[in-house]
PDB file of N, CA and C in Angstrom:
ATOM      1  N   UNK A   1       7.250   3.635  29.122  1.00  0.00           N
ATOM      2  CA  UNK A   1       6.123   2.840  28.702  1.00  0.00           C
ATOM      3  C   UNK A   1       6.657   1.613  27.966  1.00  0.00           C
ATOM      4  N   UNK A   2       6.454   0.531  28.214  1.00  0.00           N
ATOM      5  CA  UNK A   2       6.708  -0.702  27.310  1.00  0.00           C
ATOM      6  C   UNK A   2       5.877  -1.038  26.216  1.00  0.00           C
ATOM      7  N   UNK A   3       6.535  -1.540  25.580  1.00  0.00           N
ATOM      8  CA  UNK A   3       6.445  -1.750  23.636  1.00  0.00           C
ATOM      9  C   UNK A   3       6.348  -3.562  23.404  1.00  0.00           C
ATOM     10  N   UNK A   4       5.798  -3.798  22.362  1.00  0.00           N
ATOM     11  CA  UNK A   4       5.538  -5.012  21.756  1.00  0.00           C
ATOM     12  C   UNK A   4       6.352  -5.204  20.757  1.00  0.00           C
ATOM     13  N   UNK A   5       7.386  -5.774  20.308  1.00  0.00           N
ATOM     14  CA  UNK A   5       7.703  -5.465  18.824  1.00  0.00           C
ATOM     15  C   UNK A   5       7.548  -6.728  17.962  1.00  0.00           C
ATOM     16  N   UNK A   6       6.606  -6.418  16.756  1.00  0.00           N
ATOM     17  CA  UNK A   6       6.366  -7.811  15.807  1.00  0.00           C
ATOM     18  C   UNK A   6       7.726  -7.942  14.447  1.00  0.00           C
ATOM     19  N   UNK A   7       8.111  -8.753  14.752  1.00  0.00           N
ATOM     20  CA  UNK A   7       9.079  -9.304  13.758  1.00  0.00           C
ATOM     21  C   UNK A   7       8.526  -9.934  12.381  1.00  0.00           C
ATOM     22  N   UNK A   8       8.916  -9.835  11.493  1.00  0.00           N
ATOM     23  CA  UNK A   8       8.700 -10.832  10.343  1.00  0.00           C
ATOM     24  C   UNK A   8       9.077 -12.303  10.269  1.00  0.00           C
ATOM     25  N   UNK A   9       9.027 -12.886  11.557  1.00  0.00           N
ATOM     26  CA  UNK A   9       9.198 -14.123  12.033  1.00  0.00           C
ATOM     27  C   UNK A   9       7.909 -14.755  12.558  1.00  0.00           C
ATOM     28  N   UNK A  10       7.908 -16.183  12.590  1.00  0.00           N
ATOM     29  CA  UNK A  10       6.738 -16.755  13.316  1.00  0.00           C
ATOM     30  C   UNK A  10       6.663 -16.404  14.992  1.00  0.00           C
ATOM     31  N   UNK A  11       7.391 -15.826  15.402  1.00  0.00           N
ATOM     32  CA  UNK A  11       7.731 -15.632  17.395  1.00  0.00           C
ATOM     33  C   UNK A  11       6.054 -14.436  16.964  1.00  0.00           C
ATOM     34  N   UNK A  12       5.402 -14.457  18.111  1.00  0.00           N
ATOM     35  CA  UNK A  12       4.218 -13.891  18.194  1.00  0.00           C
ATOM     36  C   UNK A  12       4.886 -12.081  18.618  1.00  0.00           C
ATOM     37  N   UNK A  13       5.406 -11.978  19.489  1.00  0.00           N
ATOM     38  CA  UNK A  13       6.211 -10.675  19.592  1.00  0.00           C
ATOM     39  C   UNK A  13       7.167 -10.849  20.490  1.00  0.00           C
ATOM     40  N   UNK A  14       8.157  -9.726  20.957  1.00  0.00           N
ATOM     41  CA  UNK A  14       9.095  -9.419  21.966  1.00  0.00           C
ATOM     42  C   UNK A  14       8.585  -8.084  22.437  1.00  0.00           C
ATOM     43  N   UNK A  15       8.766  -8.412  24.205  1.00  0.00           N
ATOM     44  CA  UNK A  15       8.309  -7.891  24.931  1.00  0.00           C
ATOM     45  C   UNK A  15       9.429  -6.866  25.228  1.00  0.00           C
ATOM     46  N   UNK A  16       9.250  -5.118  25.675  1.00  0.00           N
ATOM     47  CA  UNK A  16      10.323  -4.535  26.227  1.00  0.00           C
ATOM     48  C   UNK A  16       9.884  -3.822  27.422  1.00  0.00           C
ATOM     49  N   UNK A  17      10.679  -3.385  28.255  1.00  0.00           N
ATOM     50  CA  UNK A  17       9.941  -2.991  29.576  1.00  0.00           C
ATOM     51  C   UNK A  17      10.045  -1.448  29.584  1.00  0.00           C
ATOM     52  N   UNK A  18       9.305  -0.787  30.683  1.00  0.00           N
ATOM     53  CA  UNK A  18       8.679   0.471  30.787  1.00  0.00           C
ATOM     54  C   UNK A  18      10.046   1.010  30.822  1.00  0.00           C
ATOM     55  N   UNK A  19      11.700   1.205  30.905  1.00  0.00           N
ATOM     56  CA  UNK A  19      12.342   1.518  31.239  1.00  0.00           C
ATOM     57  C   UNK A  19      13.182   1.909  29.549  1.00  0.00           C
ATOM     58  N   UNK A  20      12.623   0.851  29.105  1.00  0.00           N
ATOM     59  CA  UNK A  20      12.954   0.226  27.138  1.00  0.00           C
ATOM     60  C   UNK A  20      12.589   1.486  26.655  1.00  0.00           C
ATOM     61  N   UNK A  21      13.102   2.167  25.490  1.00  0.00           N
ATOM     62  CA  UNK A  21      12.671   3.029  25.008  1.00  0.00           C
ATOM     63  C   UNK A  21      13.550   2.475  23.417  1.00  0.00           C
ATOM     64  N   UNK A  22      12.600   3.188  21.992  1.00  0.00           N
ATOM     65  CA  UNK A  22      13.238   2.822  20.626  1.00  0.00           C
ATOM     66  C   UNK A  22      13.295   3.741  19.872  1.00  0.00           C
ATOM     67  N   UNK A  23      13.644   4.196  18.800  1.00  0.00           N
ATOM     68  CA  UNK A  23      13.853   5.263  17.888  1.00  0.00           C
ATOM     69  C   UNK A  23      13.837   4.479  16.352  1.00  0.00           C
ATOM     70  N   UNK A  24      13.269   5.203  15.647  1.00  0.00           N
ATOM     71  CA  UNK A  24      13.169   4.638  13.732  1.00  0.00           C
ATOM     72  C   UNK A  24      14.581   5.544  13.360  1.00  0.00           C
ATOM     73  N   UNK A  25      15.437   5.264  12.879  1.00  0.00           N
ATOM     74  CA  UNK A  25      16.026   5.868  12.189  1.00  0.00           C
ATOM     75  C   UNK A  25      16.635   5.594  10.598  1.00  0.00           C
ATOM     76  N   UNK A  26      17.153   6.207  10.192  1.00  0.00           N
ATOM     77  CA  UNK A  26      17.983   6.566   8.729  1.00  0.00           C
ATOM     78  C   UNK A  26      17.646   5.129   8.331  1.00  0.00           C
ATOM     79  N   UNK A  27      16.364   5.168   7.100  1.00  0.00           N
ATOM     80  CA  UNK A  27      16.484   3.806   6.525  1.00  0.00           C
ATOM     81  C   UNK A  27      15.365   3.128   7.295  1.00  0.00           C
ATOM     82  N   UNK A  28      14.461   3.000   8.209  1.00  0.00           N
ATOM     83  CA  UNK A  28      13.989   2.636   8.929  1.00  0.00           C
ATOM     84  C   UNK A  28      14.331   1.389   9.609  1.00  0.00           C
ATOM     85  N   UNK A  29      15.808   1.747  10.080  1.00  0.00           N
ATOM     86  CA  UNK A  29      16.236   0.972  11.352  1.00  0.00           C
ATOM     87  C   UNK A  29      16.010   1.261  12.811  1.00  0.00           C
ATOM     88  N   UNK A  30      15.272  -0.036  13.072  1.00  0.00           N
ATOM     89  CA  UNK A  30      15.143   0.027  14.746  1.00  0.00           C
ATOM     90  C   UNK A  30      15.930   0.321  15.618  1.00  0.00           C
ATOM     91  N   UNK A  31      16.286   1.429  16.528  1.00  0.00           N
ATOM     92  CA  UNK A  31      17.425   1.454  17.659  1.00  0.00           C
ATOM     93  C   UNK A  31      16.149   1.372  18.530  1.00  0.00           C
ATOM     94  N   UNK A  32      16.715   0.448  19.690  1.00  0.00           N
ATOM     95  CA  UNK A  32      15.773   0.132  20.678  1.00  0.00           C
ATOM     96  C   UNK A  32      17.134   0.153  21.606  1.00  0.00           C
ATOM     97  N   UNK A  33      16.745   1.102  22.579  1.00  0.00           N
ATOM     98  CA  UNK A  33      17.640   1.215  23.580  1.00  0.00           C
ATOM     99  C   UNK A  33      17.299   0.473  25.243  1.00  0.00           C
ATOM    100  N   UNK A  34      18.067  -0.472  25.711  1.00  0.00           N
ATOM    101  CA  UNK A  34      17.853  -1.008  27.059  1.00  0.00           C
ATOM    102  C   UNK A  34      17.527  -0.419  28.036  1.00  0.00           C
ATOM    103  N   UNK A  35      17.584  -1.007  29.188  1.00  0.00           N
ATOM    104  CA  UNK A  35      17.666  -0.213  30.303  1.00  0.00           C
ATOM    105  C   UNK A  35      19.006  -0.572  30.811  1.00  0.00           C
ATOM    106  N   UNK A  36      19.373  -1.281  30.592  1.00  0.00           N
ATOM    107  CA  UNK A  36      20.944  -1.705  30.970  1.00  0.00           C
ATOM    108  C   UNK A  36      22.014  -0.467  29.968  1.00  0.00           C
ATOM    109  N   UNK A  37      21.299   0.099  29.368  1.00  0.00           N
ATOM    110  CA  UNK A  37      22.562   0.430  28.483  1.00  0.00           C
ATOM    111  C   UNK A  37      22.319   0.477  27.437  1.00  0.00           C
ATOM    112  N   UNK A  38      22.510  -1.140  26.847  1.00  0.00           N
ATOM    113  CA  UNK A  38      23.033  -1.459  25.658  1.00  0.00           C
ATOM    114  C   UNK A  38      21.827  -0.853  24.696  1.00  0.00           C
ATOM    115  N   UNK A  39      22.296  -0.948  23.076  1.00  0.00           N
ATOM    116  CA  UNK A  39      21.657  -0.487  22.246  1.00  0.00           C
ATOM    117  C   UNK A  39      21.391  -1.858  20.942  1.00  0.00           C
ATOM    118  N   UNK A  40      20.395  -2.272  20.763  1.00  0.00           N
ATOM    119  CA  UNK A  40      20.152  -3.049  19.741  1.00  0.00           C
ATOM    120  C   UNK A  40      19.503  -2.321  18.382  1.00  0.00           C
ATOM    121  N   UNK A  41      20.369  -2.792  17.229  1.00  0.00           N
ATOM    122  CA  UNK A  41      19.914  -2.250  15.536  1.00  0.00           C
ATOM    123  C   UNK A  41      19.140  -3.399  15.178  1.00  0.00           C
ATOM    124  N   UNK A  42      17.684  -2.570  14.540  1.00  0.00           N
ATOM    125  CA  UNK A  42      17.076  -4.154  13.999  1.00  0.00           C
ATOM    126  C   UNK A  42      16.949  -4.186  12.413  1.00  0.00           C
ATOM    127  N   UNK A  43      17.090  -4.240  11.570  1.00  0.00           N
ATOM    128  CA  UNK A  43      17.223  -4.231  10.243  1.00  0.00           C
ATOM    129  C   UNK A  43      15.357  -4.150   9.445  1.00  0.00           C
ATOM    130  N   UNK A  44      15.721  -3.025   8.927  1.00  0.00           N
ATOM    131  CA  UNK A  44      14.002  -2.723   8.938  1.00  0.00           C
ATOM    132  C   UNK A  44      13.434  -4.024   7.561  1.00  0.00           C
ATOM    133  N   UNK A  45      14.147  -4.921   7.477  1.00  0.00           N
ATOM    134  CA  UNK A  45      13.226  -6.287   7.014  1.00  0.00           C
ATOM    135  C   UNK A  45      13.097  -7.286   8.001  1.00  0.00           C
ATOM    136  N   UNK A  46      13.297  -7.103   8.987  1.00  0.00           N
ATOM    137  CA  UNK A  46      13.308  -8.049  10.283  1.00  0.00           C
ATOM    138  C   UNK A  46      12.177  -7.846  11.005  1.00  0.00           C
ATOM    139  N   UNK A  47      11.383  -6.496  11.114  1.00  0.00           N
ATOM    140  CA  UNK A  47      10.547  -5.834  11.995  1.00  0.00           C
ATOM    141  C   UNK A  47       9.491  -5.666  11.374  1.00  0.00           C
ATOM    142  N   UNK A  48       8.307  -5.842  11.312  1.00  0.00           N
ATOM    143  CA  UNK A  48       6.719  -5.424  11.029  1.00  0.00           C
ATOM    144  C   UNK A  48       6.532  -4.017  11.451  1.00  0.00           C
ATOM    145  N   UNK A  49       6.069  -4.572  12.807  1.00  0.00           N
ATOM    146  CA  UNK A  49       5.545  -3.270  13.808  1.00  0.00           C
ATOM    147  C   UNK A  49       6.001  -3.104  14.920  1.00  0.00           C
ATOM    148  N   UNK A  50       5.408  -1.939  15.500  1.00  0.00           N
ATOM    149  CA  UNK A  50       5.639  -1.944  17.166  1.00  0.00           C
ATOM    150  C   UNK A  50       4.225  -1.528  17.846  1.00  0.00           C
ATOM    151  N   UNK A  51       4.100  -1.773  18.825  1.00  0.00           N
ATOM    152  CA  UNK A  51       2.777  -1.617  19.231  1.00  0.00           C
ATOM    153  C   UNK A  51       3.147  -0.952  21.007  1.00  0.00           C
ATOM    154  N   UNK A  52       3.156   0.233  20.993  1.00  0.00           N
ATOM    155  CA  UNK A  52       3.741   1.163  21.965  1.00  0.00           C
ATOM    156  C   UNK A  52       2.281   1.326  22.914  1.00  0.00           C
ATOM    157  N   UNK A  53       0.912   1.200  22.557  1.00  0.00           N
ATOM    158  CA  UNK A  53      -0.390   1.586  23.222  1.00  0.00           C
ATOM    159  C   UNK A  53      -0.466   1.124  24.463  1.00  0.00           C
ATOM    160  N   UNK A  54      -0.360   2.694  25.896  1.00  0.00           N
ATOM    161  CA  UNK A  54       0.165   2.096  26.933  1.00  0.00           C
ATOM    162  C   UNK A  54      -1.454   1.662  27.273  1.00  0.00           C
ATOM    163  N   UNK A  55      -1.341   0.783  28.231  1.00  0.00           N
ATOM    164  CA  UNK A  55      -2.482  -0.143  28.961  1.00  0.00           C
ATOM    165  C   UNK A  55      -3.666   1.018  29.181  1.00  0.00           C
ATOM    166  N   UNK A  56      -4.923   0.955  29.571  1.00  0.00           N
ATOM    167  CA  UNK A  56      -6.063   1.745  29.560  1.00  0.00           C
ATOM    168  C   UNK A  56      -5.718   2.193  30.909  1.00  0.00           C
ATOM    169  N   UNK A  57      -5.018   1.816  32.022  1.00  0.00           N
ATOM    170  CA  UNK A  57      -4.786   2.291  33.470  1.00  0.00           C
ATOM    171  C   UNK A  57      -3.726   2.930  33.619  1.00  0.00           C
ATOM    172  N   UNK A  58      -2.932   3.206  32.422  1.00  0.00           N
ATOM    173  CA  UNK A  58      -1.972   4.655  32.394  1.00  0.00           C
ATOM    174  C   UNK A  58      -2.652   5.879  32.520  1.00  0.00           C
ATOM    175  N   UNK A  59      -3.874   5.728  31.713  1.00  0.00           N
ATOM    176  CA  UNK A  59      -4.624   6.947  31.850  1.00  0.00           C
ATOM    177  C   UNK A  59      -5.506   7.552  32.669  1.00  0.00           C
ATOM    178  N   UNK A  60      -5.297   6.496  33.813  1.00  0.00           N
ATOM    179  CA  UNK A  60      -6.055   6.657  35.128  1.00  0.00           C
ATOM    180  C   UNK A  60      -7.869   6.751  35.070  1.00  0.00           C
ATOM    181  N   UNK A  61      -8.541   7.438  35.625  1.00  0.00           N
ATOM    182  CA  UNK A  61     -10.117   7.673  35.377  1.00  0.00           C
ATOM    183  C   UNK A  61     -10.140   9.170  36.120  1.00  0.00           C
ATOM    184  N   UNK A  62     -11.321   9.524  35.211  1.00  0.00           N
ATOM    185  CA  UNK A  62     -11.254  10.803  35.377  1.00  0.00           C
ATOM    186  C   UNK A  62     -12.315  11.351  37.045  1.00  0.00           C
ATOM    187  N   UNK A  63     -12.195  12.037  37.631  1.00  0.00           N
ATOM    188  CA  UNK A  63     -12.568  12.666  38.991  1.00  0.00           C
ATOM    189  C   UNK A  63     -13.920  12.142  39.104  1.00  0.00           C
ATOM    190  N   UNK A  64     -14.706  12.650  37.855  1.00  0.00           N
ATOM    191  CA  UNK A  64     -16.132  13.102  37.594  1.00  0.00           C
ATOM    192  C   UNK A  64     -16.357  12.352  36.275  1.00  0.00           C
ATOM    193  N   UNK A  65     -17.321  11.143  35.894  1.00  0.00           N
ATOM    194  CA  UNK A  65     -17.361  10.452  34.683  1.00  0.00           C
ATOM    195  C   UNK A  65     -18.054  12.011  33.881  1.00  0.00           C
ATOM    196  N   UNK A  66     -17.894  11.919  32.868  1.00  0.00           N
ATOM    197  CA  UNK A  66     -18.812  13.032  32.007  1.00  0.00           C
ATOM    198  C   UNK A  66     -20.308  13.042  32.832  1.00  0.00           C
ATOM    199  N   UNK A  67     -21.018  12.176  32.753  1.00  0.00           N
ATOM    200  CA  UNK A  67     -22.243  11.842  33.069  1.00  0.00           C
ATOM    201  C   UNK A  67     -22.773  12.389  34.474  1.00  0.00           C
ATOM    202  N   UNK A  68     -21.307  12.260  35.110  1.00  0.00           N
ATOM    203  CA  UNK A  68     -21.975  12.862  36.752  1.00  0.00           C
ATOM    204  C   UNK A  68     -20.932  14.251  37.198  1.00  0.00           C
ATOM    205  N   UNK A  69     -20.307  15.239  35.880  1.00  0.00           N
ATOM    206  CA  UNK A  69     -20.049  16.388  36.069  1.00  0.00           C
ATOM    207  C   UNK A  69     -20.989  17.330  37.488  1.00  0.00           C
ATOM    208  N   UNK A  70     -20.703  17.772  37.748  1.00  0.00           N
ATOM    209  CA  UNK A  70     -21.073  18.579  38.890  1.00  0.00           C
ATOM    210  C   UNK A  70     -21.924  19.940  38.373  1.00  0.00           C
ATOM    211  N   UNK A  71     -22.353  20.453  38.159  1.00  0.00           N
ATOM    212  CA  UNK A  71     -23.342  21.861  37.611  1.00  0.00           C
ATOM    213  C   UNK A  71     -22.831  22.968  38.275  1.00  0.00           C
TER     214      UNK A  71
END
């Protein structure tokens, strides 16, 4: 699933892709791991937030809306 991450900078966010995955660790440092590999540390005064909320069409739609359940 891809992530947003807000910095304590004026840049609006950085984008990571569905392949991107991150971890909080010791101290609340960012490890955000690539898909290439590599591993980036972000220094937890550098970082705000992250905003991980996958899109509303990850969750597909359901068979039957509530409304037209079957009896």
């Amino acid at each position: 699933m891809s992530f947003k991450l807000y910095r304590n900078e004026s840049e609006p966010f950085e984008q990571f892709g569905d392949d991107d995955r991150f971890d909080i660790i010791e101290g609340g440092v960012l490890k955000i791991h690539r898909q290439d590999g590599t591993i980036t540390y972000i220094n937890p005064a550098s970082w705000a937030s992250i905003d991980d909320t996958p899109a509303p069409s990850v969750y597909g739609s359901p068979a039957h809306p509530p409304e037209e359940q079957p009896s």
